[in-house]
Protein backbone atom coordinates (compact mmCIF):
# COMPACT_ATOMS: atom_id res chain seq x y z
CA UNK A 1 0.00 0.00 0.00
CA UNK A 2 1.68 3.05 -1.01
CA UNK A 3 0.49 6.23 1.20
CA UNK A 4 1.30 9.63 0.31
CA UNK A 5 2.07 11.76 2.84
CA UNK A 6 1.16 15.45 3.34
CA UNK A 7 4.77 16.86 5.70
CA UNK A 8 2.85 19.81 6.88
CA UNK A 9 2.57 20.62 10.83
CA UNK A 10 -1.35 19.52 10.46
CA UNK A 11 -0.86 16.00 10.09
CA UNK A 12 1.69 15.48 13.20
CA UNK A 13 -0.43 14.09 15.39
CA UNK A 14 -1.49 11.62 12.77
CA UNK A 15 1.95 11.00 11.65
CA UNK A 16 3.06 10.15 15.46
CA UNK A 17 -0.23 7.73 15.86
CA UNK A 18 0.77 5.89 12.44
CA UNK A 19 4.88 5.35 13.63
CA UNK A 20 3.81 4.28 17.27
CA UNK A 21 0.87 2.20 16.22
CA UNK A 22 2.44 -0.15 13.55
CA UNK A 23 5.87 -0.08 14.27
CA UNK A 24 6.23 -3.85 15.02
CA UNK A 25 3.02 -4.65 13.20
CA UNK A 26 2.96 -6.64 9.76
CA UNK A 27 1.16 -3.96 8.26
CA UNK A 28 4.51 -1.50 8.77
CA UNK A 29 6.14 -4.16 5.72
CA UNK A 30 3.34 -2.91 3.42
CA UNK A 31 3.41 0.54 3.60
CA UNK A 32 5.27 2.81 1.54
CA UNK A 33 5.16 6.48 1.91
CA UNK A 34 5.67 9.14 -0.58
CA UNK A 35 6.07 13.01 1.15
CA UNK A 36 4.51 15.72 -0.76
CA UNK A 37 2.30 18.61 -0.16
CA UNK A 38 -1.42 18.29 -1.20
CA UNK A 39 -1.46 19.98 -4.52
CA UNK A 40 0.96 17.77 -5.67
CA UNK A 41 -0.48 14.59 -3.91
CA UNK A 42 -3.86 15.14 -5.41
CA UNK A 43 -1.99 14.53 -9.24
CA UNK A 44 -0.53 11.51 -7.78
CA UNK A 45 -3.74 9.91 -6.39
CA UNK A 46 -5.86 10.84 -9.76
CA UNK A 47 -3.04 9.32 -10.99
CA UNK A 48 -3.12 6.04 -9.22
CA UNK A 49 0.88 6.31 -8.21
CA UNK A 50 -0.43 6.37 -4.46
CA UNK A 51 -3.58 3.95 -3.20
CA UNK A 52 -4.70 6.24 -0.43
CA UNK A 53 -3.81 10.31 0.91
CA UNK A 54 -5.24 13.20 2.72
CA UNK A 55 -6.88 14.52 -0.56
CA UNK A 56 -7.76 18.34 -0.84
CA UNK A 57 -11.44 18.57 -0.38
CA UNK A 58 -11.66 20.14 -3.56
CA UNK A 59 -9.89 17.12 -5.51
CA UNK A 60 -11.70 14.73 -3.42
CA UNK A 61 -15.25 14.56 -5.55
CA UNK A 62 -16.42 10.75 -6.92
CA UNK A 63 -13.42 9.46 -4.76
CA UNK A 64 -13.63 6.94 -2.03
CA UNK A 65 -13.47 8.36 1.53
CA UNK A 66 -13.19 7.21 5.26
CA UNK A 67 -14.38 9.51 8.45
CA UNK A 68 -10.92 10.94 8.79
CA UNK A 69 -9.61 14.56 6.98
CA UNK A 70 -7.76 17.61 8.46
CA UNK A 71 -10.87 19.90 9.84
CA UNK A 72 -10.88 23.55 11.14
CA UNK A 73 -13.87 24.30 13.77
CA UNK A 74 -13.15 27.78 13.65
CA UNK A 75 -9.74 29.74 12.66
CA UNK A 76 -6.76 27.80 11.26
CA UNK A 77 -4.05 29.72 11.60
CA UNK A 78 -2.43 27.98 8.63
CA UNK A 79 -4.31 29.24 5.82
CA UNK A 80 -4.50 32.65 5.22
CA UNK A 81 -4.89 35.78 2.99
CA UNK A 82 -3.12 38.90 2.64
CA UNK A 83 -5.80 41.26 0.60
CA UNK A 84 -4.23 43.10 -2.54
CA UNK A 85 -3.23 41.30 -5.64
CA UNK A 86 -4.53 37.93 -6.16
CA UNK A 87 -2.28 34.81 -6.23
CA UNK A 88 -3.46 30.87 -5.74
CA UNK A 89 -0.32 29.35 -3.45
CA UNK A 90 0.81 26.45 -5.85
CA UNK A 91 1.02 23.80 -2.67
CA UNK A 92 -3.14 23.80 -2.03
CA UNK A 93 -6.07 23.63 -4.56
CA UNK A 94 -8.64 23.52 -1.75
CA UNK A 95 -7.33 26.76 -0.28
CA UNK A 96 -7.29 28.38 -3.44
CA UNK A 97 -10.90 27.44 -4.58
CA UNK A 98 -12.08 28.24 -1.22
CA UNK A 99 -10.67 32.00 -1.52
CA UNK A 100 -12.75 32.32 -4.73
CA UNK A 101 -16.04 31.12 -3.05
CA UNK A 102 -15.44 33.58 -0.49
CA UNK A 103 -15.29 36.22 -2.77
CA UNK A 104 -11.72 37.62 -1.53
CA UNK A 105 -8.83 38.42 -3.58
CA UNK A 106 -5.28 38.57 -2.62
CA UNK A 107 -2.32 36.15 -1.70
CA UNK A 108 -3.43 32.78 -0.70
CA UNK A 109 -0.82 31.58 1.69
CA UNK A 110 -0.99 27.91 3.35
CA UNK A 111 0.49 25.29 5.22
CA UNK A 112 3.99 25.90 7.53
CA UNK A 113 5.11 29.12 5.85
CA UNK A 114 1.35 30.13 6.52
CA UNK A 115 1.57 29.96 10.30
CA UNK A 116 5.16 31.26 10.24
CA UNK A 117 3.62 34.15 8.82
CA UNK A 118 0.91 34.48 10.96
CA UNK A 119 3.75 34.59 14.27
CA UNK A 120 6.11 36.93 12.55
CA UNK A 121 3.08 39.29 11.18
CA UNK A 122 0.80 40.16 13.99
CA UNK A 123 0.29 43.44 12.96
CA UNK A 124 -0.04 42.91 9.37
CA UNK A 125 -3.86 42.99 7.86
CA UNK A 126 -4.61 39.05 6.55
CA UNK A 127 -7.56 37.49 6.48
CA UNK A 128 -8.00 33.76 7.91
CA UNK A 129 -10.19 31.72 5.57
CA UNK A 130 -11.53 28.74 7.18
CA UNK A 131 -12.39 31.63 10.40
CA UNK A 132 -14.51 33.76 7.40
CA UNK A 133 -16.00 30.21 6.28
CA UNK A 134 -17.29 29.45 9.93
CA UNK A 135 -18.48 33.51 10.23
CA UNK A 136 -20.62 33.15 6.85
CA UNK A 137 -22.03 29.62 7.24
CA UNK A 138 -21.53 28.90 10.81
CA UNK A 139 -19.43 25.60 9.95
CA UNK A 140 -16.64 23.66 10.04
CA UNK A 141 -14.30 23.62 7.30
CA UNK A 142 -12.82 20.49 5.87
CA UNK A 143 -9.67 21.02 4.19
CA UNK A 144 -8.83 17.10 3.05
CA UNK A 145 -9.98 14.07 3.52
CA UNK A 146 -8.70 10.46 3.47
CA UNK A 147 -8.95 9.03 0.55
CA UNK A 148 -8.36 5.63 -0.78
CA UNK A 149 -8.58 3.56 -4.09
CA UNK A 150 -7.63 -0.01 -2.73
CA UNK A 151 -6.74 -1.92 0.54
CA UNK A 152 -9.80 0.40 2.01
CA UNK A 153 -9.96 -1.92 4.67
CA UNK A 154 -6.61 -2.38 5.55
CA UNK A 155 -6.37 1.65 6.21
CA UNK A 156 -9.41 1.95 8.36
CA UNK A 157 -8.27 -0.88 10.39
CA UNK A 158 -4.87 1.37 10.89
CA UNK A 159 -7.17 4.13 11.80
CA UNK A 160 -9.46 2.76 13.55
CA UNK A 161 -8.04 3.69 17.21
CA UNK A 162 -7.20 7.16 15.83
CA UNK A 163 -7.76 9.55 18.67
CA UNK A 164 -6.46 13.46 18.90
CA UNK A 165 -7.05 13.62 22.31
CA UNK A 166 -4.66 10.35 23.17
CA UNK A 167 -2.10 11.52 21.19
CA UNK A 168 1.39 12.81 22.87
CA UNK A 169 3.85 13.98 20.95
CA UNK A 170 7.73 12.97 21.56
CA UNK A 171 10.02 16.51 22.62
CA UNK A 172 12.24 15.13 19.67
CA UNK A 173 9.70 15.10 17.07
CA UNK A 174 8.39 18.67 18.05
CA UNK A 175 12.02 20.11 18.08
CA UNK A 176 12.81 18.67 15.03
CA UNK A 177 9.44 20.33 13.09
CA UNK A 178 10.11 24.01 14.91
CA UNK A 179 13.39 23.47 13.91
CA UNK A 180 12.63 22.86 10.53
CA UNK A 181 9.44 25.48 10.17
CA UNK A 182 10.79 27.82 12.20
CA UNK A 183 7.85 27.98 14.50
CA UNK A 184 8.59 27.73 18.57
CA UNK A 185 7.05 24.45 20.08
CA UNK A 186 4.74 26.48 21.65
CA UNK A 187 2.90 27.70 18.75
CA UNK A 188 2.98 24.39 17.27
CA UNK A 189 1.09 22.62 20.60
CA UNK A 190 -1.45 25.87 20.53
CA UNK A 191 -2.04 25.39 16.61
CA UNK A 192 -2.93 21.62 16.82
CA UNK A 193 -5.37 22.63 19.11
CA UNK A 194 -6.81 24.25 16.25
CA UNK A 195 -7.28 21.05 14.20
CA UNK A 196 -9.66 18.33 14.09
CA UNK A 197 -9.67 15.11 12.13
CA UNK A 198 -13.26 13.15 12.55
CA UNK A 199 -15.49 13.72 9.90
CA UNK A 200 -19.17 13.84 11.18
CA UNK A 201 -22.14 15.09 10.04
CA UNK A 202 -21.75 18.87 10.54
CA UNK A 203 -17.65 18.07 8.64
CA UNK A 204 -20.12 15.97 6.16
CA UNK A 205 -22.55 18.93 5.51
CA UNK A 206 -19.79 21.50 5.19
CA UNK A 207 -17.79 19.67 2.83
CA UNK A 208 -20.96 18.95 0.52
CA UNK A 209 -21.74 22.89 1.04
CA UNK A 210 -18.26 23.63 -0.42
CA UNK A 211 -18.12 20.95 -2.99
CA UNK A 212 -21.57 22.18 -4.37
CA UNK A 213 -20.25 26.53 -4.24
CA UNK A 214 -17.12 25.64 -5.59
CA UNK A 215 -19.00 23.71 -8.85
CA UNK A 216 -21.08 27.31 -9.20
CA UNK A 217 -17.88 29.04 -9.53
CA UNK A 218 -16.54 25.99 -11.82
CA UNK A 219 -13.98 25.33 -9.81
């Protein structure tokens, strides 16, 4: 089962679950994982190179799912824009398209160098989307979800004891990703408290909502 793997902060907690979980499990010898970030993991799924990613919500239409994506309740931190002359950030479709159902224009910005931004910028004028989406419609926003073509049951299996709340992460790990992002440990533990990953029903409603906007823009 080849898995392609989104290296943002967003999926850490996911990423620590998966390497403590399996690590002297049969299904470790299976799994082969392919970093990228989600723009260009979405070509790779479509393309069948990977069976199963956190697809951009945008990309993730007609595909299979499970009850697992990377969800924002409220703000995000991670996905911003900064108003004036538009430009789509080549890393994230979903963030792109969901600028352009919000009606804003300016420089979509996502991911690590997104919350960097957001630290080193306070007094700068940006504008978080998925905090706009839940202002307008009151929602959740789901930014990907996990998406499979084969060995469906094999991943929720791995999944299946999945839990946020139970997840520590190792001083190591955390030093190594502010290292490498350039974002204090701190801010890292206070943005995961931003994300979600169950998809329910209000995640299920507010990723239909988008899906259907985004198609009246043709997007």
């Amino acid at each position: 089962m080849i898995f392609a793997k989104i290296d943002f902060i967003n999926l850490l907690p996911f990423h620590v679950y998966i390497k403590k979980n399996i690590a002297s499990t049969q299904v470790k010898s299976i799994i082969q994982y392919k970093k990228s970030y989600p723009a260009d993991i979405n070509k790779k799924f479509k393309k069948r190179k990977v069976d199963s990613a956190f697809i951009s919500s945008i990309a993730s239409r007609n595909e299979k799912r499970l009850n697992l994506g990377i969800v924002a309740k409220k703000d995000v931190q991670s996905v911003i824009l900064v108003p004036g002359k538009p430009g789509d950030d080549f890393q994230s479709e979903t963030s792109n398209a969901l600028a352009k159902v919000l009606n804003l224009k300016g420089q979509v910005i996502i991911g690590d160098k997104a919350l960097k931004y957001f630290h080193e910028n306070p007094h700068n004028e940006f504008i978080d989307l998925a905090k706009v989406w839940n202002d307008k419609y009151k929602l959740p926003f789901v930014f990907a979800t996990l998406c499979y073509s084969k060995n469906g049951k094999v991943l929720n299996k791995i999944i299946k004891g999945f839990n946020k709340k139970h997840i520590k992460i190792p001083r190591y790990i955390l030093n190594s990703y502010s290292k490498r992002s350039g974002i204090s440990s701190n801010h890292i533990l206070e943005y995961l408290k931003k994300i979600d990953y169950e998809i329910n029903t209000k995640e299920k409603l507010a990723l239909k909502k988008f899906l259907k906007l985004a198609k009246n823009k043709g997007l």
